[in-house]
N, C-alpha and C. Protein backbone atom coordinates (compact mmCIF):
# COMPACT_ATOMS: atom_id res chain seq x y z
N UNK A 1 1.42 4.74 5.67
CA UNK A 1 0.35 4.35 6.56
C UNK A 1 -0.37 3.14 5.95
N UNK A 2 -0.74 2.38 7.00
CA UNK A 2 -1.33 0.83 6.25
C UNK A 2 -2.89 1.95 5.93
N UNK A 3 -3.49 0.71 5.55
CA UNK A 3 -5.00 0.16 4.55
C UNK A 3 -5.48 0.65 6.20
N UNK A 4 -5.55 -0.45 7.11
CA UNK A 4 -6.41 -0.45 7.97
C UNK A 4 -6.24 0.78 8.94
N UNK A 5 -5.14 1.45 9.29
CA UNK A 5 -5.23 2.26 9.96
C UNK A 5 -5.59 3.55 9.48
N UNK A 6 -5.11 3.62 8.24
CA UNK A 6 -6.34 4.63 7.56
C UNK A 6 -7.61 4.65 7.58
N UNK A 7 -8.42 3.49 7.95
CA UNK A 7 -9.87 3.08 7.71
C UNK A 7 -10.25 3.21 9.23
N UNK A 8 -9.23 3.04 10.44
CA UNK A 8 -9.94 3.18 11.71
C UNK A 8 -9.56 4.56 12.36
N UNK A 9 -8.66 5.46 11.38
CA UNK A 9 -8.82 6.51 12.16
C UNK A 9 -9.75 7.64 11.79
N UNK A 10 -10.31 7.63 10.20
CA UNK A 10 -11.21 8.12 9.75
C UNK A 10 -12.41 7.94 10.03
N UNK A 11 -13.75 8.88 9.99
CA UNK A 11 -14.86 8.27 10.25
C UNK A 11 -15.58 8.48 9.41
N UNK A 12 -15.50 9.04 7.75
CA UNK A 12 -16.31 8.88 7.05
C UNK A 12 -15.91 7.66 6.11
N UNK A 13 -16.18 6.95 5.33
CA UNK A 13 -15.91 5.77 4.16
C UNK A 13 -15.07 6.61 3.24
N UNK A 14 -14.22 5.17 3.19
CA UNK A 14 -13.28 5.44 2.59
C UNK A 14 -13.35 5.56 0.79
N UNK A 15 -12.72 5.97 -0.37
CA UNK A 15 -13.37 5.63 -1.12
C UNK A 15 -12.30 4.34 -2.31
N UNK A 16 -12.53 4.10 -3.17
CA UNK A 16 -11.53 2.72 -3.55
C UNK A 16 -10.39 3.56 -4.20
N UNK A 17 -10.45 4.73 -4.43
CA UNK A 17 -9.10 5.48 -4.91
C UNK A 17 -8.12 5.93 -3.61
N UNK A 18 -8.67 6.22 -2.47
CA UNK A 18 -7.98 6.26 -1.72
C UNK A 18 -7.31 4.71 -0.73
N UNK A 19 -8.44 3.74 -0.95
CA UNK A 19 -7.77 2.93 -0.71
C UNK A 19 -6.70 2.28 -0.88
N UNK A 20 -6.93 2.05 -2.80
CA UNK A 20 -6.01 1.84 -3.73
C UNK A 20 -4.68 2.80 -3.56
N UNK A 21 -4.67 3.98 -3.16
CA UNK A 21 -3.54 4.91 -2.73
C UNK A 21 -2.45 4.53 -1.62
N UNK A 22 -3.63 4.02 -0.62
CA UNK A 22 -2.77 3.52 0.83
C UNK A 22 -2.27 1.93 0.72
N UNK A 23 -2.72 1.38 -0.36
CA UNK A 23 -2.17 -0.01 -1.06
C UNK A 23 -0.82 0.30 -1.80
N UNK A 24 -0.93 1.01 -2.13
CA UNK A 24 -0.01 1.53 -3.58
C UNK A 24 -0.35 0.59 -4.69
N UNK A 25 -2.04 0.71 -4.67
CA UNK A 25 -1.94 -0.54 -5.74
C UNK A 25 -3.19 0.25 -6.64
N UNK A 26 -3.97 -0.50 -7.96
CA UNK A 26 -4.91 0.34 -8.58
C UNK A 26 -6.18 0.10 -7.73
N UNK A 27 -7.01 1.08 -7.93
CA UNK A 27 -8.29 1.13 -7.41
C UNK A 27 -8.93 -0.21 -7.55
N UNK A 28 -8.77 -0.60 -8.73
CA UNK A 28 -9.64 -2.11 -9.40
C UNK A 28 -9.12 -3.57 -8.68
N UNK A 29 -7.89 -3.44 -8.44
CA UNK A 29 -7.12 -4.29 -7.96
C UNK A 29 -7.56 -4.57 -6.60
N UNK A 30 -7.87 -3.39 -5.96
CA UNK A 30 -7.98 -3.40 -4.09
C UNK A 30 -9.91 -4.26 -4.53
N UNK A 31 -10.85 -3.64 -5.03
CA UNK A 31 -11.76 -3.90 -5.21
C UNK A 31 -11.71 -5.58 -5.14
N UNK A 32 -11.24 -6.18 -6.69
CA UNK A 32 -11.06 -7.26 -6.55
C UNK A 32 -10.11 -8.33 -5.20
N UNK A 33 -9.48 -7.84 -4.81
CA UNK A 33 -8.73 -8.15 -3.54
C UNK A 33 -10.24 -8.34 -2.32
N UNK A 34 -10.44 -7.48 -2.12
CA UNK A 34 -11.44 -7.35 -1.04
C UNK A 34 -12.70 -8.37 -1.34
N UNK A 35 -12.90 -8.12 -2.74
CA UNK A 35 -14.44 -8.99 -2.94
C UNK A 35 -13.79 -10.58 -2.73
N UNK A 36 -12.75 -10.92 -3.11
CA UNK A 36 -11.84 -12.76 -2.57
C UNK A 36 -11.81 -12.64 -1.24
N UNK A 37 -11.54 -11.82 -0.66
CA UNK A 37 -11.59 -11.92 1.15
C UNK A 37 -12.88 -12.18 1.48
N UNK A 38 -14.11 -11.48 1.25
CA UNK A 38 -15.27 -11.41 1.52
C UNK A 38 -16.03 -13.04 1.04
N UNK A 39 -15.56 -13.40 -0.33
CA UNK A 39 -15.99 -14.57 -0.46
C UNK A 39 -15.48 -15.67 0.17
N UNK A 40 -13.87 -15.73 0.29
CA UNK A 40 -13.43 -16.77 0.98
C UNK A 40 -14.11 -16.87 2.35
N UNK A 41 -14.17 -15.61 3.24
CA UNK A 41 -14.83 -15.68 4.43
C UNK A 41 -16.47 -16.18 4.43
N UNK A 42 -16.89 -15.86 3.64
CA UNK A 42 -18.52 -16.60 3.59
C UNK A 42 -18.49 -17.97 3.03
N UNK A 43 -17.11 -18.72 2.80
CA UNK A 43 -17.48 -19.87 2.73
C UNK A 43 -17.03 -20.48 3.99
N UNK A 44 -16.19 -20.09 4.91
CA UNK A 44 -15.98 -20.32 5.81
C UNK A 44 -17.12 -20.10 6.59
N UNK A 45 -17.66 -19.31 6.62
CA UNK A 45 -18.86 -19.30 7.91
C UNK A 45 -19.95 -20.35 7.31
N UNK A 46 -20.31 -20.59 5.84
CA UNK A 46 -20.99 -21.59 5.83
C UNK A 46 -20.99 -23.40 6.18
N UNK A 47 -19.12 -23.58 6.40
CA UNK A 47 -19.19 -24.47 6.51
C UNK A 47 -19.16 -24.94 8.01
């Protein structure tokens, strides 16, 4: 099962071990992954 469809069929928050689970990747890894999405996207909306 992907990342996201785990996240839209659940309705409580997810937590970064289970994320990291549905990645098959480490908890720390998804963290850092997500916080580069989040920044790349706020430089986009600033410009």
């Amino acid at each position: 099962m992907k990342a996201r469809e785990l996240m839209l069929e659940r309705e409580k928050k997810l937590t970064w071990e289970e994320l990291g689970k549905a990645l098959g990747r480490d908890p720390v890894y998804v963290d850092m992954l997500l916080y580069g999405y989040v920044e790349q996207q706020r430089r986009r909306w600033r410009s």
